[in-house]
Protein backbone atom coordinates (compact mmCIF):
# COMPACT_ATOMS: atom_id res chain seq x y z
CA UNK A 1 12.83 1.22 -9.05
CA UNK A 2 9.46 -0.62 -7.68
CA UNK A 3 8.87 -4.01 -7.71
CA UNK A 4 5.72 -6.33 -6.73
CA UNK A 5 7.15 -8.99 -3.87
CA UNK A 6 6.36 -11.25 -1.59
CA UNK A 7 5.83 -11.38 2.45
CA UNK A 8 7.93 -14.86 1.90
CA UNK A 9 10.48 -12.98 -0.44
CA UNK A 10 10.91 -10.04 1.94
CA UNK A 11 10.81 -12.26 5.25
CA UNK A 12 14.77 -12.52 5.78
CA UNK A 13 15.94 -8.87 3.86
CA UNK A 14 17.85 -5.82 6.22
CA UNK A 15 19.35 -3.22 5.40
CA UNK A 16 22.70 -5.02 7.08
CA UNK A 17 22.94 -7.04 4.29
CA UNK A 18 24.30 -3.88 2.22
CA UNK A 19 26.19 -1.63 5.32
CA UNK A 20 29.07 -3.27 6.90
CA UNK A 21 29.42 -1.81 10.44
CA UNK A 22 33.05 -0.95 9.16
CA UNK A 23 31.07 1.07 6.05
CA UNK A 24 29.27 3.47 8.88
CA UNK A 25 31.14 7.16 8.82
CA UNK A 26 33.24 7.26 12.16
CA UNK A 27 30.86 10.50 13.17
CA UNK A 28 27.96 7.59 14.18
CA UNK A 29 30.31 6.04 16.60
CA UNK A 30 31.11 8.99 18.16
CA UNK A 31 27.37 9.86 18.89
CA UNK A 32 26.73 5.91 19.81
CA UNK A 33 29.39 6.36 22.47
CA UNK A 34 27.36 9.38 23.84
CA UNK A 35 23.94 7.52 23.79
CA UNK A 36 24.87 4.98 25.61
CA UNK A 37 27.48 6.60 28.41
CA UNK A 38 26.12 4.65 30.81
CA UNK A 39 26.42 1.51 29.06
CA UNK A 40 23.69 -0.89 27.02
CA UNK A 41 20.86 -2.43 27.75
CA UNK A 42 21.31 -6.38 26.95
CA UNK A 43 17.90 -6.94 25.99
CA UNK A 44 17.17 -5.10 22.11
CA UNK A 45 13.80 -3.89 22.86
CA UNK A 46 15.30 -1.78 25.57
CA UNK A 47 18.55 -0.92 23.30
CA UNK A 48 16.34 0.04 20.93
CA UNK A 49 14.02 2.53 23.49
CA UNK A 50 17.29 4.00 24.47
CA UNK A 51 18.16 5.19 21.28
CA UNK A 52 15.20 7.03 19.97
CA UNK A 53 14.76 8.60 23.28
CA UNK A 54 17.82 9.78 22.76
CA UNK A 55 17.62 10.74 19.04
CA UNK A 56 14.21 12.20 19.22
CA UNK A 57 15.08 14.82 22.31
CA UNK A 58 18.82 15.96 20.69
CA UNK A 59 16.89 16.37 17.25
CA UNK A 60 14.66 18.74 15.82
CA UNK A 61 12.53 18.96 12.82
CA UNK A 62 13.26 20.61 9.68
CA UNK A 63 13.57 20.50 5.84
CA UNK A 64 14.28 17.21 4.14
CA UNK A 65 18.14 17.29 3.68
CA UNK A 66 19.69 14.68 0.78
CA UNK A 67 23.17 14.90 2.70
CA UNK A 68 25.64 12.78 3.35
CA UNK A 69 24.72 10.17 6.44
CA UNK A 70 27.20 12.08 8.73
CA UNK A 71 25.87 15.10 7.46
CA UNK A 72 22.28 14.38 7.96
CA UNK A 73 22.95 13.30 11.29
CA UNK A 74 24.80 16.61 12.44
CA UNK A 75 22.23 18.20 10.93
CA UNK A 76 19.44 16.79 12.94
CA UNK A 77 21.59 17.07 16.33
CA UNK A 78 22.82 20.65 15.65
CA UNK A 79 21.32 22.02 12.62
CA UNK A 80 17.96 22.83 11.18
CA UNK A 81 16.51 19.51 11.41
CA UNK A 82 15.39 16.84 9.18
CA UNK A 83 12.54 14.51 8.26
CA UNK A 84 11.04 11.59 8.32
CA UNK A 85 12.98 9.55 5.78
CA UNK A 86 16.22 11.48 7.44
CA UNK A 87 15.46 10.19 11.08
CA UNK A 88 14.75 6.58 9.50
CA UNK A 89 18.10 6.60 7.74
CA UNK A 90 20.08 7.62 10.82
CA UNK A 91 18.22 5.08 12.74
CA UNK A 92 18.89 2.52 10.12
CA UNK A 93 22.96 3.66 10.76
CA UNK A 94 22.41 3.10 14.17
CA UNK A 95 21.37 -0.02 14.38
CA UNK A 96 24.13 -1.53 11.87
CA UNK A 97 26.76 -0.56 14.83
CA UNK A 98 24.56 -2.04 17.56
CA UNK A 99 24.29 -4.94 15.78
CA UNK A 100 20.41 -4.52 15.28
CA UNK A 101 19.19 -6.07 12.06
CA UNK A 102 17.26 -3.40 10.92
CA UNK A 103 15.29 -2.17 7.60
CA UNK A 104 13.51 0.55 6.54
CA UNK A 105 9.78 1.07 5.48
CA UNK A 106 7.68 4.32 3.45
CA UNK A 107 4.35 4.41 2.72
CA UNK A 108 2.39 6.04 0.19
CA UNK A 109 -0.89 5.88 -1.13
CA UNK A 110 -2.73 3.93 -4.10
CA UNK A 111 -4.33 5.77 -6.07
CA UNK A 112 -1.91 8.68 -5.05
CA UNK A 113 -2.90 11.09 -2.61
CA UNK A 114 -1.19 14.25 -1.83
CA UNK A 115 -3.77 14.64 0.81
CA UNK A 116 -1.98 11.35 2.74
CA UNK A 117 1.83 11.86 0.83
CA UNK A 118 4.15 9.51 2.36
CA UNK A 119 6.08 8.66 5.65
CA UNK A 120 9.61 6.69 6.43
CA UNK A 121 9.74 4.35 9.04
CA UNK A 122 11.64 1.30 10.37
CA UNK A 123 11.79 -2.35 11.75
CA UNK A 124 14.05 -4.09 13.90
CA UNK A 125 14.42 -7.57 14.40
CA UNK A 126 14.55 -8.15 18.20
CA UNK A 127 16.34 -11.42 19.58
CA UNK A 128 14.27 -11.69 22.30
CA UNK A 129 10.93 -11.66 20.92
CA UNK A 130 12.56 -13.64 17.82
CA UNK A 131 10.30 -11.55 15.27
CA UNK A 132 10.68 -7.99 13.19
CA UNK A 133 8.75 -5.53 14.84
CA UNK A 134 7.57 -1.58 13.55
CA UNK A 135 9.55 1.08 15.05
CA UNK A 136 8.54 4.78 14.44
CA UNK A 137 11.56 6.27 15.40
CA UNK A 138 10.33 10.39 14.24
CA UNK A 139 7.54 9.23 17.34
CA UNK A 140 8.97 6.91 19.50
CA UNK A 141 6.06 4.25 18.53
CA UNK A 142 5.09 0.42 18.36
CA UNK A 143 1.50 -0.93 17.46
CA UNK A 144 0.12 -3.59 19.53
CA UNK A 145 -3.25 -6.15 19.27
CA UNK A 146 -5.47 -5.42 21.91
CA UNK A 147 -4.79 -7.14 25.13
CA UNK A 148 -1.22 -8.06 24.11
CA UNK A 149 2.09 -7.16 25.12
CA UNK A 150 4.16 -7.72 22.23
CA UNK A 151 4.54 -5.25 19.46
CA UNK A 152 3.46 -6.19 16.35
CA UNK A 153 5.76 -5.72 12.87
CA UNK A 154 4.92 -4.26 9.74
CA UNK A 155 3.09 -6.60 7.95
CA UNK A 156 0.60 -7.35 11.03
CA UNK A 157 -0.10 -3.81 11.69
CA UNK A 158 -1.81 -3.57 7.64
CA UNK A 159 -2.51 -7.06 7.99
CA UNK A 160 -5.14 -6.24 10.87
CA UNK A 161 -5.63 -2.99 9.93
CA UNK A 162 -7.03 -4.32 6.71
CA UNK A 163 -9.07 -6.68 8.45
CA UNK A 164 -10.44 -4.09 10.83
CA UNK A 165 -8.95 -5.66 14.03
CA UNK A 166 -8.14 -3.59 16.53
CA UNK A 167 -5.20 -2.01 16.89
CA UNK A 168 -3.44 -0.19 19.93
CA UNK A 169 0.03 2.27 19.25
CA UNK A 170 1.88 4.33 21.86
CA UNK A 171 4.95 6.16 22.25
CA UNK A 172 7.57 4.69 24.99
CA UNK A 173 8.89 8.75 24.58
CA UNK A 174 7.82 10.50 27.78
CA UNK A 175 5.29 13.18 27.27
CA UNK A 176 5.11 12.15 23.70
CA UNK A 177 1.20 12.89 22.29
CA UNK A 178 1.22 11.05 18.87
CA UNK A 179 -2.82 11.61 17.64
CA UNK A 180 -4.70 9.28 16.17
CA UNK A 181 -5.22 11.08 13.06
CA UNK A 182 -1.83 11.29 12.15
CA UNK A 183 -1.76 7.77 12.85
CA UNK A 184 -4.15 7.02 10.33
CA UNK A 185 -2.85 9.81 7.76
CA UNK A 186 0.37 7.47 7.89
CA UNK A 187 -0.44 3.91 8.47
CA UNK A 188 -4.25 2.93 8.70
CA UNK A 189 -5.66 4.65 5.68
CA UNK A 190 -7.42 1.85 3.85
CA UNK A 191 -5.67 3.76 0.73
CA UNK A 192 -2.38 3.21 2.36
CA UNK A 193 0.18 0.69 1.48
CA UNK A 194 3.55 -0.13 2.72
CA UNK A 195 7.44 -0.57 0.48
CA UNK A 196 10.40 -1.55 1.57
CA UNK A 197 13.63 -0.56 0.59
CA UNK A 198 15.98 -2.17 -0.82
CA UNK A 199 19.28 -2.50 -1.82
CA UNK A 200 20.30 1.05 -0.03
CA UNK A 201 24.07 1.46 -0.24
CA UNK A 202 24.92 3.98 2.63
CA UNK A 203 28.77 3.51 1.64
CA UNK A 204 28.15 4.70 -2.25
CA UNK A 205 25.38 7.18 -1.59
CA UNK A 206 27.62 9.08 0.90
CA UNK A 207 30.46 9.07 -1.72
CA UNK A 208 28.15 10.32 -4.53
CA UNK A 209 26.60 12.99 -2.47
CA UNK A 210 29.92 14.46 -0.50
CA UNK A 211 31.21 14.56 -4.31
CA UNK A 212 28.21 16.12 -6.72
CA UNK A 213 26.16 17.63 -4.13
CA UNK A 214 27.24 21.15 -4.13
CA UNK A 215 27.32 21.05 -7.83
CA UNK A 216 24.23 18.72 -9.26
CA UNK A 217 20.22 18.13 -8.30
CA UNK A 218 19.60 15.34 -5.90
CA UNK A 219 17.55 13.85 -8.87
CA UNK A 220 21.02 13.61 -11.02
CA UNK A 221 23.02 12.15 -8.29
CA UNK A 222 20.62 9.11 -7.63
CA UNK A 223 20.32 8.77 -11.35
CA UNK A 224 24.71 8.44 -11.65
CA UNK A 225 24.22 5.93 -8.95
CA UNK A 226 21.68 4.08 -10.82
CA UNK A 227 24.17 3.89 -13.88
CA UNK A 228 26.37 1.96 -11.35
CA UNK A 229 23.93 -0.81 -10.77
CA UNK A 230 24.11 0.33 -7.22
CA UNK A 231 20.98 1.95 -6.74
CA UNK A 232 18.14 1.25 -4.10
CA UNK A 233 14.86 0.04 -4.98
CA UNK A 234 11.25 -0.44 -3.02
CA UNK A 235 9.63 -3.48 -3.07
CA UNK A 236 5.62 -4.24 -2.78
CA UNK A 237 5.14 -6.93 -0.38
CA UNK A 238 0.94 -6.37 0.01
CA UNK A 239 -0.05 -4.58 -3.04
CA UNK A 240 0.49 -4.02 -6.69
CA UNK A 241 2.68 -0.85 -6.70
CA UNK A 242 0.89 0.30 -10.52
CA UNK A 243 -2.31 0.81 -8.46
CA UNK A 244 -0.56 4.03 -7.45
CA UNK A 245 -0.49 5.08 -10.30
CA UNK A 246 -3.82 4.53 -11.71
């Protein structure tokens, strides 16, 4: 399911190019309608700011959940909570109906660490700024160069990090502390090193889950939809993704 890749190869993927808007469960709408009562922004960035605001005050934080999208997301708003990886996959739904080109990042680390784990994040392609840039939606944060206004995307945020430039990140939530050890835990490790996935069907995993899930492991599940030739899979833009394992 991992795959060495290119920053060229990876420049132009999103997760739209799997998840119709008509392929989103009905429930996301409903919530979308609520988030933005007062109408949308017309500028992304803002759009964008608007919706994690909203997300991260209605949710709370809980066990990892390996629902159904519709599922995770109630459980979030009204439930026990979620995750990382379950806030980024929301996020990812959300953005599909807002017409957002959006994808979705995780991190690990090489050699791997359970000290540093792993963490789900995302990146949105704003119109505006006409570039992808690294949304934290579980925080509310972007990473900046020092001195500048525009946030940076994924790739620039290692890409400096590596290069020990200087880098700046803040939340745009209200009262939201975000240290700078968990910031480094997550992203600016020199062990760290960024995936993207791939190829996630939200359509087919919803069908397999609301199906097997009360009945067979998570593990099984993803393995049926692998026999499909409908699975997801990560791809290694920076690094060699067998220096995890060695």
């Amino acid at each position: 399911m991992s795959k060495n890749s290119s920053i060229e190869a990876i420049q132009d993927l999103s997760y739209n190019d799997w998840n119709a808007k008509e392929d989103i469960p009905p429930y996301f709408y409903e919530i979308n309608t609520k988030i933005f009562k007062d109408g949308k922004p017309d500028a992304d960035l803002e759009l964008i700011k608007q919706l994690v605001t909203w997300l991260y005050s209605h949710s709370k934080v809980g066990p990892g959940l390996s629902e159904p999208s519709d599922k995770a997301l109630e459980t979030l708003l009204y439930g026990k909570g979620g995750v990382c990886s379950d806030m980024a996959q929301v996020f990812n739904n959300f953005c599909v109906i807002n017409d957002i080109k959006v994808r979705e990042w995780g991190t690990t680390s090489a050699p791997f660490s359970r000290d540093n784990g792993g963490h789900s994040f995302n990146e949105v392609f704003i119109k505006e700024l006409n570039k992808w840039v690294l949304i934290d939606p579980s925080w509310g944060m972007l990473f900046f160069e020092e001195n500048k206004e525009q946030p940076l995307s994924v790739l620039k945020v290692f890409e400096f990090s590596r290069k020990r430039q200087k880098l700046v990140f803040s939340s745009f939530i209200r009262n939201k502390d975000i240290t700078k050890s968990q910031v480094n835990k997550n992203y600016l490790n020199p062990d760290i090193t960024p995936f993207l996935i791939c190829a996630y069907r939200n359509k087919t995993y919803d069908r397999y889950l609301k199906l097997y899930r009360a009945y067979l492991p998570v593990f099984i599940i993803h393995f049926l939809v692998y026999l499909t030739n409908k699975s997801y899979h990560y791809k290694f833009p920076l690094d060699n993704y067998k220096s995890i394992f060695s």
